[in-house]
Each structure stands twice: as C-alpha cells, then as structure tokens.
PDB file of N, CA and C in Angstrom:
ATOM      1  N   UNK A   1     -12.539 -13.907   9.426  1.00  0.00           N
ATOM      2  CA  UNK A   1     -13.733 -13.088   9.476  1.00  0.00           C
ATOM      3  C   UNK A   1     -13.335 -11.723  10.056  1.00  0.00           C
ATOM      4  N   UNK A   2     -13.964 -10.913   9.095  1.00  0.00           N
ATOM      5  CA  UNK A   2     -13.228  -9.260   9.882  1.00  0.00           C
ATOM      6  C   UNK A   2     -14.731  -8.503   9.854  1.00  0.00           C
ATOM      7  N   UNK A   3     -14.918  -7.725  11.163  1.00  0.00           N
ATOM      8  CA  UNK A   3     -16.247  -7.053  10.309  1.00  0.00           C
ATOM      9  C   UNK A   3     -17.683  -8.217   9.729  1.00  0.00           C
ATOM     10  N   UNK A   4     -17.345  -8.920  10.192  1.00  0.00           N
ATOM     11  CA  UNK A   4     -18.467  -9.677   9.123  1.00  0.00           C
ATOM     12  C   UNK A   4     -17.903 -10.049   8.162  1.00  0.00           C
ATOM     13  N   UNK A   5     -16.870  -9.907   7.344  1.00  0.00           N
ATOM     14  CA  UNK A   5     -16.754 -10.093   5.882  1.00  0.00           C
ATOM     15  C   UNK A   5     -15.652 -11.880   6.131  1.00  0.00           C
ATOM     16  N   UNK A   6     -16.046 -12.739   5.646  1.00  0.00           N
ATOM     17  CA  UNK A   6     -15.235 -13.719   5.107  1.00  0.00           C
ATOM     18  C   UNK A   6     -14.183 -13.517   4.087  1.00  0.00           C
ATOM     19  N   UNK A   7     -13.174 -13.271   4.396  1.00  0.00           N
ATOM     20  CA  UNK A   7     -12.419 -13.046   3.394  1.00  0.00           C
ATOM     21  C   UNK A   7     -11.735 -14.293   3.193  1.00  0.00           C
ATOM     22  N   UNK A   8     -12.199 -15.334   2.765  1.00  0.00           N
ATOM     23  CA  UNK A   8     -11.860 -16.538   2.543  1.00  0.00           C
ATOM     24  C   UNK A   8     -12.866 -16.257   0.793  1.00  0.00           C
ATOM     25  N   UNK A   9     -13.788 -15.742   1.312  1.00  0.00           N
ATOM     26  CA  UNK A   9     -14.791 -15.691   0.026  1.00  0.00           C
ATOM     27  C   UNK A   9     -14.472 -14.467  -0.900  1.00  0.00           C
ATOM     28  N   UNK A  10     -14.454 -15.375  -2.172  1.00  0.00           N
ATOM     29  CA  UNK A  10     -13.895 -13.453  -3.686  1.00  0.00           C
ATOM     30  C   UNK A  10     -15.276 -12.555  -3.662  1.00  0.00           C
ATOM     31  N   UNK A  11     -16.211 -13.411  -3.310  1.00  0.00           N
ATOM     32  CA  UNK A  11     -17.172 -12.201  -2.915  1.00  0.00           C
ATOM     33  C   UNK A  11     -16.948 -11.308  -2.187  1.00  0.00           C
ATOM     34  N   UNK A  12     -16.875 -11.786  -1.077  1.00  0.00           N
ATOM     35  CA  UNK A  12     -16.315 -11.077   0.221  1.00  0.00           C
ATOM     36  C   UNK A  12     -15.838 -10.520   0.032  1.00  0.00           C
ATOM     37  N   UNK A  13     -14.503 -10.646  -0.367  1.00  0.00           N
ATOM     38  CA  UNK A  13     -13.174  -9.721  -0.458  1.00  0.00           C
ATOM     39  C   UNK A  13     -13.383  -8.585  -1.352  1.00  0.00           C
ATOM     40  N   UNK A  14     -14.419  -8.871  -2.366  1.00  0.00           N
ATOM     41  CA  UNK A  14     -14.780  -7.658  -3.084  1.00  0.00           C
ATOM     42  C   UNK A  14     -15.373  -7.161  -2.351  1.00  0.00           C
ATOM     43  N   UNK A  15     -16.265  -7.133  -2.124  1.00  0.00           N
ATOM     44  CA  UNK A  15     -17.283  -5.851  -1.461  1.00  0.00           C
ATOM     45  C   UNK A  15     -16.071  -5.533  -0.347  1.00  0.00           C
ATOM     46  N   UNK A  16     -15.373  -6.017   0.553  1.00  0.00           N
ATOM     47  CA  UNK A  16     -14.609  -5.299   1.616  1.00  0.00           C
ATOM     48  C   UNK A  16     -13.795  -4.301   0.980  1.00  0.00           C
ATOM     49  N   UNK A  17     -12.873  -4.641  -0.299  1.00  0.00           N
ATOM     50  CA  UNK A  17     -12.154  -3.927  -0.986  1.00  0.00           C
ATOM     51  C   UNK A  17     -13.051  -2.735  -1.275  1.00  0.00           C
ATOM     52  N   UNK A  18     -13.896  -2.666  -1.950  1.00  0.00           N
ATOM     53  CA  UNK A  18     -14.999  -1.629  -2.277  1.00  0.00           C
ATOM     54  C   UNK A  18     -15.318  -0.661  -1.338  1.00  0.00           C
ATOM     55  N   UNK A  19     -15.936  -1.439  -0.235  1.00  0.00           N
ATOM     56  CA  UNK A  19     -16.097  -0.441   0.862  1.00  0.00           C
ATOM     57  C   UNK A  19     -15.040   0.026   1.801  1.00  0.00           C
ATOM     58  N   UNK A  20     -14.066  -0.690   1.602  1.00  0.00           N
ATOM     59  CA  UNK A  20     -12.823   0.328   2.470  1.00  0.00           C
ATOM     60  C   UNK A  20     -11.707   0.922   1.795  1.00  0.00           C
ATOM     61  N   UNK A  21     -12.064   0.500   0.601  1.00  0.00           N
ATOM     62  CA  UNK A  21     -11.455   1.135  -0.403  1.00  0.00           C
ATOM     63  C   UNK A  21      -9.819   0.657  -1.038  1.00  0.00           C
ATOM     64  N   UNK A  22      -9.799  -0.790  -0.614  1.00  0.00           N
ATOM     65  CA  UNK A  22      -8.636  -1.146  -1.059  1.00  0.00           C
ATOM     66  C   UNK A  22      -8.139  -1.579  -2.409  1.00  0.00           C
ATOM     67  N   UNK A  23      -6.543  -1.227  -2.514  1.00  0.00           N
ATOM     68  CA  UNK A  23      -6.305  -1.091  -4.023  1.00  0.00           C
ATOM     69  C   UNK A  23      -5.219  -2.321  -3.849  1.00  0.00           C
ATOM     70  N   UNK A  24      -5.118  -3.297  -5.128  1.00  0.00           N
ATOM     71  CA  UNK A  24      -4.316  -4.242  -4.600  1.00  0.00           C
ATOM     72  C   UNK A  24      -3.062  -3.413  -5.945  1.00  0.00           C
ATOM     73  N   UNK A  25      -2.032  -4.155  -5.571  1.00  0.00           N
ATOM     74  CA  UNK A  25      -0.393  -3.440  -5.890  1.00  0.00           C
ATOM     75  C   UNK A  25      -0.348  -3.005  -7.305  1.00  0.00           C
ATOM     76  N   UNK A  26      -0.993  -3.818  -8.515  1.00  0.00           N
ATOM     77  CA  UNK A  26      -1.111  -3.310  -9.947  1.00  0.00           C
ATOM     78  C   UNK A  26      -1.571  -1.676  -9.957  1.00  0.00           C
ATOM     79  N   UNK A  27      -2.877  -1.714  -9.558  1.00  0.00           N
ATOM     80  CA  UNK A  27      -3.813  -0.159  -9.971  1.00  0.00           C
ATOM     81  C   UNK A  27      -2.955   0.515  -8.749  1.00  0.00           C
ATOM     82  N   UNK A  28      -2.539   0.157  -7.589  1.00  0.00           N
ATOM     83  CA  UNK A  28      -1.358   1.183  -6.824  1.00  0.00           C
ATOM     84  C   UNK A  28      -0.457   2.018  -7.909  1.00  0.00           C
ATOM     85  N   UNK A  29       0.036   0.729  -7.916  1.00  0.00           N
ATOM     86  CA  UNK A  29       1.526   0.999  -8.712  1.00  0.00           C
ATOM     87  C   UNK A  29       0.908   2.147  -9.678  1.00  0.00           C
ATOM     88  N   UNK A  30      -0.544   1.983 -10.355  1.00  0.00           N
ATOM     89  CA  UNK A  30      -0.617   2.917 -11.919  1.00  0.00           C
ATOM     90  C   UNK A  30      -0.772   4.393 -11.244  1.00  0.00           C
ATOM     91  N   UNK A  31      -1.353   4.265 -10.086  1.00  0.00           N
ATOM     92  CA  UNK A  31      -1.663   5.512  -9.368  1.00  0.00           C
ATOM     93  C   UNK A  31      -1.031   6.057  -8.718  1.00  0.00           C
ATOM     94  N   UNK A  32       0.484   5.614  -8.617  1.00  0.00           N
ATOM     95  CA  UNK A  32       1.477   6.329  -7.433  1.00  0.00           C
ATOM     96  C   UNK A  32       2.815   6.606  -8.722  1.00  0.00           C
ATOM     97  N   UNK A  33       2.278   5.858  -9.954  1.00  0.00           N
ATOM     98  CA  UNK A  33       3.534   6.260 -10.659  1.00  0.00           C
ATOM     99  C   UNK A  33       4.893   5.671  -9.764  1.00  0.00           C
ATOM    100  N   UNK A  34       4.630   4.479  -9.144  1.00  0.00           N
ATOM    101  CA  UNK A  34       5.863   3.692  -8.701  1.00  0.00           C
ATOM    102  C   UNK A  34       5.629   2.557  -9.318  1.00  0.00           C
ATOM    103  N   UNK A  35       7.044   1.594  -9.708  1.00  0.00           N
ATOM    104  CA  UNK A  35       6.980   0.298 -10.376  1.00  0.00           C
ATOM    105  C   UNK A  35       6.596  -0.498  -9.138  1.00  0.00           C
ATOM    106  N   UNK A  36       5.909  -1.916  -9.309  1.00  0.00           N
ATOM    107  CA  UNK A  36       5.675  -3.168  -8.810  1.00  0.00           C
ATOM    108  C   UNK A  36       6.880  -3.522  -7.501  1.00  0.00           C
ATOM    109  N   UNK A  37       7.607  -2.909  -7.647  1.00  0.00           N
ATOM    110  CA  UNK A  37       9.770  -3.423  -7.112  1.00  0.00           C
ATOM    111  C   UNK A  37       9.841  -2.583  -6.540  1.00  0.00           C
ATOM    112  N   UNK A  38       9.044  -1.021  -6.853  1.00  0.00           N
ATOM    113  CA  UNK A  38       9.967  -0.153  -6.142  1.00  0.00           C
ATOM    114  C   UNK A  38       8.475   0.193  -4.620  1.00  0.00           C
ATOM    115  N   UNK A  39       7.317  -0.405  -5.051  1.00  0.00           N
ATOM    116  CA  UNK A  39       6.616  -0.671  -3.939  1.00  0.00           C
ATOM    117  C   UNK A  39       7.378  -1.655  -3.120  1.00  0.00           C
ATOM    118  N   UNK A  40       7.365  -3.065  -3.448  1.00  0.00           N
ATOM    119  CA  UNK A  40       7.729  -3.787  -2.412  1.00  0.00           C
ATOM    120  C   UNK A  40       9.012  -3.292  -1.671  1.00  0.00           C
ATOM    121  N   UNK A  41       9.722  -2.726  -2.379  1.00  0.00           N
ATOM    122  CA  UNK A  41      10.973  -1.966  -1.470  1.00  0.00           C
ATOM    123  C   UNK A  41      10.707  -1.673  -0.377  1.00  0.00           C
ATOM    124  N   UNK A  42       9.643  -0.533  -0.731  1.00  0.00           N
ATOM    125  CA  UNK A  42       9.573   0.560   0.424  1.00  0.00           C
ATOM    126  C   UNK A  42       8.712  -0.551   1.389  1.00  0.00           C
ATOM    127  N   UNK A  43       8.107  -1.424   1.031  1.00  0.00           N
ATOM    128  CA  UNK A  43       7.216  -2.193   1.974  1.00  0.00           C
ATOM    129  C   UNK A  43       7.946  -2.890   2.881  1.00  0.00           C
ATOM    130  N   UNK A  44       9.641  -3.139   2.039  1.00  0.00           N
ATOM    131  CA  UNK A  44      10.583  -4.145   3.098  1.00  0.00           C
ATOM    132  C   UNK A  44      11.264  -3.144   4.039  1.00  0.00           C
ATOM    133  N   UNK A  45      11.190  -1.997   3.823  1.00  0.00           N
ATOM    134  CA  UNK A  45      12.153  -1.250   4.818  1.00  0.00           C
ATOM    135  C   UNK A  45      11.422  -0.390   5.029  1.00  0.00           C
ATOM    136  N   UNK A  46      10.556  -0.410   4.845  1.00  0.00           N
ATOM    137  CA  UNK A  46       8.873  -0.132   6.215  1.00  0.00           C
ATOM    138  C   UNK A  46       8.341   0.903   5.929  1.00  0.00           C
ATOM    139  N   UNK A  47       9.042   1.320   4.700  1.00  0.00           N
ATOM    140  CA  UNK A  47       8.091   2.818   4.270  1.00  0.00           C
ATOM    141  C   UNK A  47       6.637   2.467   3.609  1.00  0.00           C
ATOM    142  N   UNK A  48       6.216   1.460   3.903  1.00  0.00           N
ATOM    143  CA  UNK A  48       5.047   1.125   3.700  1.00  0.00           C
ATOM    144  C   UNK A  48       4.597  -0.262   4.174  1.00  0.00           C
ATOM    145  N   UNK A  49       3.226   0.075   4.289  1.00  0.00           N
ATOM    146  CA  UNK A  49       2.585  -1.314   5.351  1.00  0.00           C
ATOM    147  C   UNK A  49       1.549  -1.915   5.052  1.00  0.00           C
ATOM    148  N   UNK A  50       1.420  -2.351   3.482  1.00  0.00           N
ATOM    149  CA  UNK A  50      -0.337  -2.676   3.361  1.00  0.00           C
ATOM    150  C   UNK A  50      -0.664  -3.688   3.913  1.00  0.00           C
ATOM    151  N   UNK A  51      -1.898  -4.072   3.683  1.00  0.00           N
ATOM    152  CA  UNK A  51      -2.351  -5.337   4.739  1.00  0.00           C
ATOM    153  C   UNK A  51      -2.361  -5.809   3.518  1.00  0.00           C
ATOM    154  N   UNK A  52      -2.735  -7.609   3.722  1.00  0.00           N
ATOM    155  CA  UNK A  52      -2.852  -9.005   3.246  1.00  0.00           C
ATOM    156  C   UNK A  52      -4.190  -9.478   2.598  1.00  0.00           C
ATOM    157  N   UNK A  53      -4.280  -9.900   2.169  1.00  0.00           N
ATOM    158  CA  UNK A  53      -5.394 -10.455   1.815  1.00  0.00           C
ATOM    159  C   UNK A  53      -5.323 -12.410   2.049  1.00  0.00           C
ATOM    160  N   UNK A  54      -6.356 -12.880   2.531  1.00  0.00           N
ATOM    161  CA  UNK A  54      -5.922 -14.596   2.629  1.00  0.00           C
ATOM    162  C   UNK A  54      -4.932 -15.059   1.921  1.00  0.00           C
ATOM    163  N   UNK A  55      -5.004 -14.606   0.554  1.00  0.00           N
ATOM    164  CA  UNK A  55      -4.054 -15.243   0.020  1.00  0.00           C
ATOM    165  C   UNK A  55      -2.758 -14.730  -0.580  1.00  0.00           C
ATOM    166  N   UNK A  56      -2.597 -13.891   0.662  1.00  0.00           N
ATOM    167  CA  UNK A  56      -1.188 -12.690   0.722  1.00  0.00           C
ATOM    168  C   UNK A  56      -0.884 -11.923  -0.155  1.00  0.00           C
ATOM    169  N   UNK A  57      -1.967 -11.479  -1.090  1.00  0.00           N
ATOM    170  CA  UNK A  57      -1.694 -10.388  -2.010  1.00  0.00           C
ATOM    171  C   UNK A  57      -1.609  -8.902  -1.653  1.00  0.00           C
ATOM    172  N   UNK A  58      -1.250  -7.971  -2.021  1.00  0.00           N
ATOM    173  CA  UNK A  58      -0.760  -6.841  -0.775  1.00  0.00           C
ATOM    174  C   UNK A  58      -1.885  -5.959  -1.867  1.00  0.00           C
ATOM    175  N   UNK A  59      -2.841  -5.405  -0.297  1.00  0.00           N
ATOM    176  CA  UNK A  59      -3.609  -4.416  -0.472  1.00  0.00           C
ATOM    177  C   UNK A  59      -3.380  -3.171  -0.020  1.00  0.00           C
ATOM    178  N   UNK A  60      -3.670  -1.847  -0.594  1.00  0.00           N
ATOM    179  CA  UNK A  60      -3.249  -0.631  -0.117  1.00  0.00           C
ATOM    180  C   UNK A  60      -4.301  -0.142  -0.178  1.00  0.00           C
ATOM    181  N   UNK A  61      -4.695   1.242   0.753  1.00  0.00           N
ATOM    182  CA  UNK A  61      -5.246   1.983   1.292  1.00  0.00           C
ATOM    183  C   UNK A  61      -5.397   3.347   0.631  1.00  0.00           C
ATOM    184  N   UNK A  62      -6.430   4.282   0.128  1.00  0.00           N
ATOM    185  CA  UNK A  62      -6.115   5.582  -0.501  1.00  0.00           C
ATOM    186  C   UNK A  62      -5.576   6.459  -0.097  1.00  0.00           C
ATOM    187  N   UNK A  63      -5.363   6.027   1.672  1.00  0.00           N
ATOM    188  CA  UNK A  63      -4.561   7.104   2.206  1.00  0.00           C
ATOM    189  C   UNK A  63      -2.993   6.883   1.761  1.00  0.00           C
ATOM    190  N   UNK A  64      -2.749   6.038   1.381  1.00  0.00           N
ATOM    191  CA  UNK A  64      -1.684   5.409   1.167  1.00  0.00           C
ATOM    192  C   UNK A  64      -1.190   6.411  -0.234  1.00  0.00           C
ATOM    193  N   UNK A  65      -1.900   6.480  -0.994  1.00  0.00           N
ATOM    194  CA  UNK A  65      -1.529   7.578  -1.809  1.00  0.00           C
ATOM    195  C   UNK A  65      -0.807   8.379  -1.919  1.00  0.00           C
ATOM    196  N   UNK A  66      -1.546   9.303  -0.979  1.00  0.00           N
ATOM    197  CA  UNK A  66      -0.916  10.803  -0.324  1.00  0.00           C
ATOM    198  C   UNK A  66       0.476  10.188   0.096  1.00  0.00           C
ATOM    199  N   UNK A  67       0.450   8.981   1.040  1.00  0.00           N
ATOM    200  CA  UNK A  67       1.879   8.520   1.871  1.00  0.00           C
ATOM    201  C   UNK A  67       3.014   8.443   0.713  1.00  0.00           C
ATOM    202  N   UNK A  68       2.395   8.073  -0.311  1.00  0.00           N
ATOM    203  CA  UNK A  68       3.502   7.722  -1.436  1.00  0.00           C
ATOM    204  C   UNK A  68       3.728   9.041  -1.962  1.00  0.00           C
ATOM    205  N   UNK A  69       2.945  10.297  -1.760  1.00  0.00           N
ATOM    206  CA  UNK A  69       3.263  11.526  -2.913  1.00  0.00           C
ATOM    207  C   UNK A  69       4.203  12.050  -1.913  1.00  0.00           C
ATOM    208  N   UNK A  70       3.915  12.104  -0.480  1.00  0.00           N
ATOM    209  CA  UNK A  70       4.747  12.593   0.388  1.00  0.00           C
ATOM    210  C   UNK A  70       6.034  11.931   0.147  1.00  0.00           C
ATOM    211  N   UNK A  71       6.445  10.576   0.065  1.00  0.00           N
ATOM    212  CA  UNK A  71       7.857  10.110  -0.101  1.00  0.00           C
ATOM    213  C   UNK A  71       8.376  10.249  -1.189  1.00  0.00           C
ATOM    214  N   UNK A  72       7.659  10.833  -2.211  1.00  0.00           N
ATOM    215  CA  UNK A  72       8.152  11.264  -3.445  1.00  0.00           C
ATOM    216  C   UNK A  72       8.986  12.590  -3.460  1.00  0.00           C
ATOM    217  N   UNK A  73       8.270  13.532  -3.175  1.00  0.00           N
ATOM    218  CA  UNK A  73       8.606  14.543  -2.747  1.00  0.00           C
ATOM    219  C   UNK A  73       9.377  14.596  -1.757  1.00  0.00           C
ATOM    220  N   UNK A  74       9.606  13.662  -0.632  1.00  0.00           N
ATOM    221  CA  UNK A  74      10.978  13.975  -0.230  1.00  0.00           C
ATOM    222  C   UNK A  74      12.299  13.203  -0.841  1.00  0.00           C
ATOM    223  N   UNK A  75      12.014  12.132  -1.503  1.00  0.00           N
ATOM    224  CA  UNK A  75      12.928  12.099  -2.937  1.00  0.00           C
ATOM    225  C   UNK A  75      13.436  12.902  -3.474  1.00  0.00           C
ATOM    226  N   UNK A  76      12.429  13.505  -4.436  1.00  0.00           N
ATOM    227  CA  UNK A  76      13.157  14.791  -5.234  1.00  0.00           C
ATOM    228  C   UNK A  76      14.094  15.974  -4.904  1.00  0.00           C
ATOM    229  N   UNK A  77      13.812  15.454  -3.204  1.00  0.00           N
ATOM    230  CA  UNK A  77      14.686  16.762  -2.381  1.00  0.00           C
ATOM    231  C   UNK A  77      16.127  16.198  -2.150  1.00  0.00           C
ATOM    232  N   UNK A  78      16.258  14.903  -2.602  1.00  0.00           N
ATOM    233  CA  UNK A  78      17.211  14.305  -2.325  1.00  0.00           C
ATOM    234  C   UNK A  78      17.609  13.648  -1.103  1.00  0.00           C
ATOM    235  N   UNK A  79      16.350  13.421  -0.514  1.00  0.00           N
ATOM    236  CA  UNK A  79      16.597  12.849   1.061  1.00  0.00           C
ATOM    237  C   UNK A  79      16.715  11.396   0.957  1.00  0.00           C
ATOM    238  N   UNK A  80      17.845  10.881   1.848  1.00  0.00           N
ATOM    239  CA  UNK A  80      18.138   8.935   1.685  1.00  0.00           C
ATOM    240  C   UNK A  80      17.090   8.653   2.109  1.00  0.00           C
ATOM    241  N   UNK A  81      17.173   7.003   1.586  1.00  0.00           N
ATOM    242  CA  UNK A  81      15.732   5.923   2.341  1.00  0.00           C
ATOM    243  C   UNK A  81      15.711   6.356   3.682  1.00  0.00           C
ATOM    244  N   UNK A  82      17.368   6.236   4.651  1.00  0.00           N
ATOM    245  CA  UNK A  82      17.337   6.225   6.025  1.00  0.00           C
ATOM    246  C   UNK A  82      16.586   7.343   6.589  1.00  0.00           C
ATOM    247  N   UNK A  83      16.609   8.484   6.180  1.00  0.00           N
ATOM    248  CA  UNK A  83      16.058   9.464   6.607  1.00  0.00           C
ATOM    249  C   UNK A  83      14.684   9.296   6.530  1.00  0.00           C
ATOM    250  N   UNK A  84      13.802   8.851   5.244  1.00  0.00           N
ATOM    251  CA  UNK A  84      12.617   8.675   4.901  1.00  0.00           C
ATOM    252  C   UNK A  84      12.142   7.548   5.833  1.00  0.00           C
ATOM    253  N   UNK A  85      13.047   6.769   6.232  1.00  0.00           N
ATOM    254  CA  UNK A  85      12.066   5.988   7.154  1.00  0.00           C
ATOM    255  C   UNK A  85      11.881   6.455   9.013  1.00  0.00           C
ATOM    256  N   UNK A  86      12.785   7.542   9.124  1.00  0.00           N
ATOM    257  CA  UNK A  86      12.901   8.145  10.097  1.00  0.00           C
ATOM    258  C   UNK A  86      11.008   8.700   9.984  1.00  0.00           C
ATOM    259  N   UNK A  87      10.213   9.496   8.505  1.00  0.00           N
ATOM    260  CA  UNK A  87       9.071   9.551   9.247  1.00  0.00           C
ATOM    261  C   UNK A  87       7.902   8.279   9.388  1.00  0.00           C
ATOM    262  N   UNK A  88       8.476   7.431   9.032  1.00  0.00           N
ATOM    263  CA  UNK A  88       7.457   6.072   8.584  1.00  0.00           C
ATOM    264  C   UNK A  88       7.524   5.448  10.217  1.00  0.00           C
ATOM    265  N   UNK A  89       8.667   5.899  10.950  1.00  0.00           N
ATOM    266  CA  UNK A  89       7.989   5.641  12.474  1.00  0.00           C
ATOM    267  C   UNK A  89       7.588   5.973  13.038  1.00  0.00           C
TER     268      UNK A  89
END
C-alpha cells in the first residue's frame, strides 16, 4: 500500500501510473530512443533507478527522460560509462 494505492491491484497500479506518471520500460525505451538492453545497462551500473512494480516490472519517471537526454548527450561527447556515472551520484 503506497499513498492509498494497492498496488497488488491492476486497477490500482493504473491509476498510480497515471497520476504519477509512470512509464513502464517498452513506451521508455520508444521515448528515449534507447533499446530494452541498453536501459537495463544503465540501470545495472546505476545510471538509472526506476522503481518496481509488485511484480518487478521496471517503471520510469518523466523526469527520467530529460536524465536519459542528458546521458545521451554526454555520449555523443564521447564521455565513458565511468565518468557518466560519476554524475548519477
């Protein structure tokens, strides 16, 4: 129970998704222009942190967006993961 919301229940979990605006990893992925693989990457070496859902499906955040255009862009500059996770702490 978070907030009120049961997230045990697909009701639930919808309307929470709705109102806080969470995106689970498919419509991410279409919106960050990153593959399925190259999310969970960054999720294992911490350049990203979505939360869970009961049944551990990984939800992301719209701020999360921006977080991904920012690590893009320091991509293109040619900066390593190591460095990139230097701002993810």
């Amino acid at each position: 129970m978070i907030l009120g919301y049961n997230l045990g229940c697909t009701r639930h979990q919808a309307l929470f998704r709705e109102v806080f605006k969470l995106i689970q990893i498919g419509e991410f992925s279409r919106q960050t222009d990153l593959t399925i693989d190259t999310l969970r990457y960054y999720e294992e070496v911490g350049l990203l942190r979505p939360t869970r859902t009961a049944g551990n499906h990984r939800q992301y955040q719209s701020k999360d967006i921006d977080w991904v255009n920012f690590l893009k862009r320091l991509k293109q500059t040619g900066m390593s993961i190591r460095n990139m996770q230097r701002y993810a702490q």
